[in-house]
C-alpha atoms as a PDB file:
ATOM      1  CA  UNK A   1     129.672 119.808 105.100  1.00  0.00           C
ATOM      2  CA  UNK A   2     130.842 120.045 108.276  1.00  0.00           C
ATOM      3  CA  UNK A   3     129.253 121.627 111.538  1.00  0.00           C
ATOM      4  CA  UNK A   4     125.540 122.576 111.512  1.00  0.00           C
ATOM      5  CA  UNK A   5     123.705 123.281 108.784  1.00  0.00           C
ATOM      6  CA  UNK A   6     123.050 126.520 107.406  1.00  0.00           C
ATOM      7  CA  UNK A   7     119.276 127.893 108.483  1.00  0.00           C
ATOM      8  CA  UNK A   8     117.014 127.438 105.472  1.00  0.00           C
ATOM      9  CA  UNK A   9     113.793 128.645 104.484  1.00  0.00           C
ATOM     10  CA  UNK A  10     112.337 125.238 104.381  1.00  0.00           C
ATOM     11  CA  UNK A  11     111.055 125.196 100.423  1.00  0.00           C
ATOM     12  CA  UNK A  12     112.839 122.544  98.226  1.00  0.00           C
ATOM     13  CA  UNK A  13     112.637 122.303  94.434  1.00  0.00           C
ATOM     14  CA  UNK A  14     113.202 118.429  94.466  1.00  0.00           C
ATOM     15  CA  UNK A  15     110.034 116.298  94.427  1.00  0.00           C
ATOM     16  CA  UNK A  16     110.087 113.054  96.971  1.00  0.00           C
ATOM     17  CA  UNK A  17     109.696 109.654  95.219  1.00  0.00           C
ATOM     18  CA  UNK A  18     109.146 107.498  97.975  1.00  0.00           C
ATOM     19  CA  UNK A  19     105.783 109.480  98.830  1.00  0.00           C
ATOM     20  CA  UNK A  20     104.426 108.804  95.390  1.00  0.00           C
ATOM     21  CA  UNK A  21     105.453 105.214  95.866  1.00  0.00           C
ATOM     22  CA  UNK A  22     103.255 104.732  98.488  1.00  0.00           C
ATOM     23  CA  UNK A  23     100.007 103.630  97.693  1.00  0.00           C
ATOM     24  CA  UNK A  24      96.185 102.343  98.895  1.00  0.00           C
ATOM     25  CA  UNK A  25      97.903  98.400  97.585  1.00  0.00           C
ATOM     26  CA  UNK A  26     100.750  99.467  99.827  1.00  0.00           C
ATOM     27  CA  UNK A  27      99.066 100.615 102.916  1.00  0.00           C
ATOM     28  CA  UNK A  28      96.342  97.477 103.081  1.00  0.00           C
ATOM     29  CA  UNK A  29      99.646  95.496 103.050  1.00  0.00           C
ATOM     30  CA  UNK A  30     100.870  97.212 105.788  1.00  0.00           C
ATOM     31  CA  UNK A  31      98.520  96.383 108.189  1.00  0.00           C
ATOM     32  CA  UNK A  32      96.339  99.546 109.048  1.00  0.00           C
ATOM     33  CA  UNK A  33      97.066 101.456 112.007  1.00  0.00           C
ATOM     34  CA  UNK A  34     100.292 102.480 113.305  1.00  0.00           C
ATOM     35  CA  UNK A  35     102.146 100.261 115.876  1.00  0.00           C
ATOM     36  CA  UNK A  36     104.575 101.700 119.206  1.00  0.00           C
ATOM     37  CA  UNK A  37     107.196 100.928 117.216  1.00  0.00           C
ATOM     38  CA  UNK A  38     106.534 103.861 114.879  1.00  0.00           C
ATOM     39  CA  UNK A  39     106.576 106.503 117.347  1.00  0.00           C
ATOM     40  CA  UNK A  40     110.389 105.716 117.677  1.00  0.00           C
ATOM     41  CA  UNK A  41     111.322 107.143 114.857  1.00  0.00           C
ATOM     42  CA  UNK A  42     110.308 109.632 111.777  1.00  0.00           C
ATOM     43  CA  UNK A  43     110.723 109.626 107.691  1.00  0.00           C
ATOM     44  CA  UNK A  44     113.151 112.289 106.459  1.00  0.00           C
ATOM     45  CA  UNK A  45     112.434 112.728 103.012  1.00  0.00           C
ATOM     46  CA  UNK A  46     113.448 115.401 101.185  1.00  0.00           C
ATOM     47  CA  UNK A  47     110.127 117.777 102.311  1.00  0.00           C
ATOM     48  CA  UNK A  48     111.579 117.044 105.832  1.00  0.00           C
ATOM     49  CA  UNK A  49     110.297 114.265 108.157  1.00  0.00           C
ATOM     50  CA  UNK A  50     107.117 112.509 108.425  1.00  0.00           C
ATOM     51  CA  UNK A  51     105.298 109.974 110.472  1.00  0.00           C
ATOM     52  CA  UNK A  52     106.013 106.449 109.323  1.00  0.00           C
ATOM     53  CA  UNK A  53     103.678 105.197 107.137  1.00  0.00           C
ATOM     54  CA  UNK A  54     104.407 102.273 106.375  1.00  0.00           C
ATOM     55  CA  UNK A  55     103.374  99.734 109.868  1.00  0.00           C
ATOM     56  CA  UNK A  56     103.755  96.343 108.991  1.00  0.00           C
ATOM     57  CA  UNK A  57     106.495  93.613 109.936  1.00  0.00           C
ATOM     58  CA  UNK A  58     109.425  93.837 108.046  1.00  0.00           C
ATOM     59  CA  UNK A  59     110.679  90.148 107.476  1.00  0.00           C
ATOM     60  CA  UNK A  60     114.462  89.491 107.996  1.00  0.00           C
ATOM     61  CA  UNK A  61     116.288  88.373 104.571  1.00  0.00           C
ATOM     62  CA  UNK A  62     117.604  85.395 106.186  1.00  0.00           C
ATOM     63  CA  UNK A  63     114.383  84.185 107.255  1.00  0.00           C
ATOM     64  CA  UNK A  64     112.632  84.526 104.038  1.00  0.00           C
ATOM     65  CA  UNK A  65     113.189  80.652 102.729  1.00  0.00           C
ATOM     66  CA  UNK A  66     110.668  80.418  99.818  1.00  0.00           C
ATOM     67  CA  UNK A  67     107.970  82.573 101.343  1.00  0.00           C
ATOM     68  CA  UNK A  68     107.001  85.766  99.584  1.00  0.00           C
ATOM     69  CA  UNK A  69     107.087  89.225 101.638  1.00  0.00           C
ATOM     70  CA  UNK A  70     106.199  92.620 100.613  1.00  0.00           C
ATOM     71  CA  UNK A  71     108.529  94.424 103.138  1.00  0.00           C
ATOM     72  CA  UNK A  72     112.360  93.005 103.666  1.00  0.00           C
ATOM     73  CA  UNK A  73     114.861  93.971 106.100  1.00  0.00           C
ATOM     74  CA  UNK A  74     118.458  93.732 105.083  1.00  0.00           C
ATOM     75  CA  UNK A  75     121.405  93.642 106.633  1.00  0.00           C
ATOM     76  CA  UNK A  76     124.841  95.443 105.140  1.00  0.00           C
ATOM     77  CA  UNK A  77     126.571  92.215 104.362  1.00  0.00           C
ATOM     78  CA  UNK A  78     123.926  91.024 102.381  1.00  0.00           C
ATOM     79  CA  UNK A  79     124.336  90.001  98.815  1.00  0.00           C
ATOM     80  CA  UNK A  80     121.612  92.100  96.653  1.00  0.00           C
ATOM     81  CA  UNK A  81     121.663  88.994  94.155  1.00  0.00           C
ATOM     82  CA  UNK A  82     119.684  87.134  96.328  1.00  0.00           C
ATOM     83  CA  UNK A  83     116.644  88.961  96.040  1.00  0.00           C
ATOM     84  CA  UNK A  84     117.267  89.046  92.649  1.00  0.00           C
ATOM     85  CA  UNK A  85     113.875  86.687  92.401  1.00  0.00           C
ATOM     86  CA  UNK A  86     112.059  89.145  95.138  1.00  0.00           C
ATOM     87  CA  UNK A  87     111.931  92.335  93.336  1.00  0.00           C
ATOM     88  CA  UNK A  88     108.951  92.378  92.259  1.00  0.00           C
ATOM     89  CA  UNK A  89     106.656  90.908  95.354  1.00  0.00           C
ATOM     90  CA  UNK A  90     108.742  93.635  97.850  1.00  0.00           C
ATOM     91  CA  UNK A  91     106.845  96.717  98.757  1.00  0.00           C
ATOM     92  CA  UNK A  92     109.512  98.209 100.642  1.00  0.00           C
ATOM     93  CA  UNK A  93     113.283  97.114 101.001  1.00  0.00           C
ATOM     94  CA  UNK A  94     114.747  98.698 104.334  1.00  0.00           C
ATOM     95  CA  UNK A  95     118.702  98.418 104.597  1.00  0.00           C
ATOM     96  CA  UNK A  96     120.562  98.753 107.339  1.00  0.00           C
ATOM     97  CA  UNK A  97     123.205 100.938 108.098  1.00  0.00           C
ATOM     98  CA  UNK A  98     125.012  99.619 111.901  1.00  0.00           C
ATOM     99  CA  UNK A  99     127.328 102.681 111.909  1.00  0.00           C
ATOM    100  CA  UNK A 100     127.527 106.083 110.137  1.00  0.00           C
ATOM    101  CA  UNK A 101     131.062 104.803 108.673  1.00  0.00           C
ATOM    102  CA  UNK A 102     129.898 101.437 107.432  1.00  0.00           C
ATOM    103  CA  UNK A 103     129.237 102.570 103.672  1.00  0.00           C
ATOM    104  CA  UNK A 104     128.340  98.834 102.316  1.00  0.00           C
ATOM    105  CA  UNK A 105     124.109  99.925 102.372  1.00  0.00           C
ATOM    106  CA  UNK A 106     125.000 102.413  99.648  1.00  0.00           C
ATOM    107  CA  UNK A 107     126.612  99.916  97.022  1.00  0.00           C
ATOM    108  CA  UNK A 108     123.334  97.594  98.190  1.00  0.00           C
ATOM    109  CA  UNK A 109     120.846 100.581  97.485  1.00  0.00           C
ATOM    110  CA  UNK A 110     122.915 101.048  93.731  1.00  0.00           C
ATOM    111  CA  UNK A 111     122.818  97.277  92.865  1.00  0.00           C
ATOM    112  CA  UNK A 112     119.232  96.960  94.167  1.00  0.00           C
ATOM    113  CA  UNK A 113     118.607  99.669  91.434  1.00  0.00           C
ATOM    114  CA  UNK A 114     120.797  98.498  88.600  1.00  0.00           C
ATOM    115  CA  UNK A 115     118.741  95.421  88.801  1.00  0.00           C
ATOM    116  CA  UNK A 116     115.566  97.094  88.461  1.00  0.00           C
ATOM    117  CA  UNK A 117     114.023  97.659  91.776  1.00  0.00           C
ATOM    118  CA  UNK A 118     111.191 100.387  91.600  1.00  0.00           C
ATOM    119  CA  UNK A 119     110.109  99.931  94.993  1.00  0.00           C
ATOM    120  CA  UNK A 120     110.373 101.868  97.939  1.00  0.00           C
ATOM    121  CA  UNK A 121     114.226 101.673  99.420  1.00  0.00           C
ATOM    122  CA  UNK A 122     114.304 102.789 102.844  1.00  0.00           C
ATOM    123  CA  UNK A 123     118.092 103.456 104.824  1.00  0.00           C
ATOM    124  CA  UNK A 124     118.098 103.101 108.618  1.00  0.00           C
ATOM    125  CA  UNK A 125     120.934 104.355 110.533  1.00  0.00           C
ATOM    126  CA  UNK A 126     122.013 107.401 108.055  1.00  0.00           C
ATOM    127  CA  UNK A 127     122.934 110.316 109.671  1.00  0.00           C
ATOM    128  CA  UNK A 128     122.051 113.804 108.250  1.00  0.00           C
ATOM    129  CA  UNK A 129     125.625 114.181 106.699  1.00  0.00           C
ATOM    130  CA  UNK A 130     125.023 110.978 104.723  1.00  0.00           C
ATOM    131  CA  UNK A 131     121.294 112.369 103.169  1.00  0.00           C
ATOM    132  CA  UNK A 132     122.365 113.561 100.001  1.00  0.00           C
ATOM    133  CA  UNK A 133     124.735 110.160  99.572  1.00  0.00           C
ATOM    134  CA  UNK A 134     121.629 107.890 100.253  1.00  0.00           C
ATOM    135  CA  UNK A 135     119.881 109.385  97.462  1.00  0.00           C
ATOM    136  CA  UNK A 136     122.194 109.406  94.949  1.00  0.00           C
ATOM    137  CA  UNK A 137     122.809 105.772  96.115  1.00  0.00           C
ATOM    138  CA  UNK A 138     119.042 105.043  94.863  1.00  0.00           C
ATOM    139  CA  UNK A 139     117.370 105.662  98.558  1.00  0.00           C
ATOM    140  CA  UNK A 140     113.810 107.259  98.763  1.00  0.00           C
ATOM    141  CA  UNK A 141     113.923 107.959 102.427  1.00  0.00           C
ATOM    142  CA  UNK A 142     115.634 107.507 105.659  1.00  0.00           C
ATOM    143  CA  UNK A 143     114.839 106.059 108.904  1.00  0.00           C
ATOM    144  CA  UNK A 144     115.295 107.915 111.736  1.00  0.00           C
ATOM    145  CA  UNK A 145     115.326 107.268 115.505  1.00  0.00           C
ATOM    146  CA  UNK A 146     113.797 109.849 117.494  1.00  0.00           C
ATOM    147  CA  UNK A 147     116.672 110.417 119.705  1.00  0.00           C
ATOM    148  CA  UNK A 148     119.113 111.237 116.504  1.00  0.00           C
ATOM    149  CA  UNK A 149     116.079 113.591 115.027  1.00  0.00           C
ATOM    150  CA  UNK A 150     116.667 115.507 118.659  1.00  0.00           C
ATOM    151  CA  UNK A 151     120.466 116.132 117.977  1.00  0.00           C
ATOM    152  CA  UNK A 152     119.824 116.607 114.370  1.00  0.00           C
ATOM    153  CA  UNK A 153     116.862 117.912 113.602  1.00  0.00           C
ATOM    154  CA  UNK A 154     114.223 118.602 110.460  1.00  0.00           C
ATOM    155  CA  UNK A 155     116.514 121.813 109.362  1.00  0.00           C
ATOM    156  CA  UNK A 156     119.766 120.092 108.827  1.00  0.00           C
ATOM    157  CA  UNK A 157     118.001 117.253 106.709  1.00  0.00           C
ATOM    158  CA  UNK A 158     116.595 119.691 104.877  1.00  0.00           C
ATOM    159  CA  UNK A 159     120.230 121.570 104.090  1.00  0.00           C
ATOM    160  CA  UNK A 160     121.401 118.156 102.440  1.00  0.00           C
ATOM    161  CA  UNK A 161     118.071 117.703 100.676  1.00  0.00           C
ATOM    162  CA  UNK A 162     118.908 119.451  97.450  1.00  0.00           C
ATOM    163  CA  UNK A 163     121.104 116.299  96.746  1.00  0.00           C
ATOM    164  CA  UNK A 164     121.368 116.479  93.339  1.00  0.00           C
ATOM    165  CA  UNK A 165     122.491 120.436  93.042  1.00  0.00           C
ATOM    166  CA  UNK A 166     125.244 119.313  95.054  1.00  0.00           C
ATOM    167  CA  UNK A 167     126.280 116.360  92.875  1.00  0.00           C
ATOM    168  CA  UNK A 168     129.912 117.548  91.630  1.00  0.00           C
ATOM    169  CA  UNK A 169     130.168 114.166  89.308  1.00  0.00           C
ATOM    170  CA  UNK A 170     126.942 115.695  87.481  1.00  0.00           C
ATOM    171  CA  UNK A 171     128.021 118.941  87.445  1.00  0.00           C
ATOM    172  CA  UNK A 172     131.054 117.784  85.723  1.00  0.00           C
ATOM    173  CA  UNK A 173     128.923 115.563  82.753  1.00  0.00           C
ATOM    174  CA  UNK A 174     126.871 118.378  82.446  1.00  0.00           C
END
């Protein structure tokens, strides 16, 4: 879709994962209250953005060694099978997206979930075009920066949230 999106009236029939992902386990991890860092940005989900909740370090995938960590950051170049061991201690796996037209976070997000990953799988760096694609990747939620919620806000993350009535590969098993 190109252009703005199309006004709405806000309601969507899809229910959010990542919100019934998070839990009281999940936020004691997370390290209580929220930090600066998570006034920079919001959660578009697909009931429209939220306040981060999730405000503990996320631990860099290259740094990890042999320690355990409940939230991982990775970067696009990364090779999923090397958290192959991790999947179950990580809370949260956020993946990193450095341009709108670097697509390598979506084949990360699929193989994350082909290898059984039930935890929460954050994108940062999506833009609103690239919503429904994140989901059907295996994404629960995007990161975004407050200044790209200004140019594109709530509404037109809201017009790609019925992802999966737009599928055309569905609609064409179906």
């Amino acid at each position: 879709m190109r252009g703005p999106a199309p006004k709405t009236d806000g309601t969507t029939t899809e229910k959010t994962v990542a919100k019934d992902l998070v839990t009281e386990e999940d936020a004691a991890l997370a390290g209580g209250p929220a930090d600066a860092a998570a006034a920079t940005h919001l959660i578009a989900r697909d009931d429209g953005f939220s306040a981060e909740d999730w405000h503990g370090p996320f631990d860099a995938l290259a740094d990890l060694g042999g320690a355990p960590s409940v939230a991982v950051d990775v970067p696009p170049d990364a090779d999923p099978a090397t958290l192959a061991a991790r999947l179950d201690e990580a809370r949260i796996i956020r993946v990193d997206f450095p341009s709108f037209s670097d697509g390598r976070g979506f084949t990360i997000a699929r193989r994350l979930r082909e290898m059984g990953y039930t935890g929460r799988l954050r994108a940062r760096g999506v833009i609103a075009d690239q919503y429904a694609m994140a989901r059907r990747s295996g994404f629960d939620e995007v990161e975004v920066a407050a200044d790209l919620a200004a140019r594109q806000p709530e509404d037109q993350w809201l017009a790609r949230a019925r992802w999966r009535a737009h599928d055309y590969q569905a609609r064409l098993r179906g």
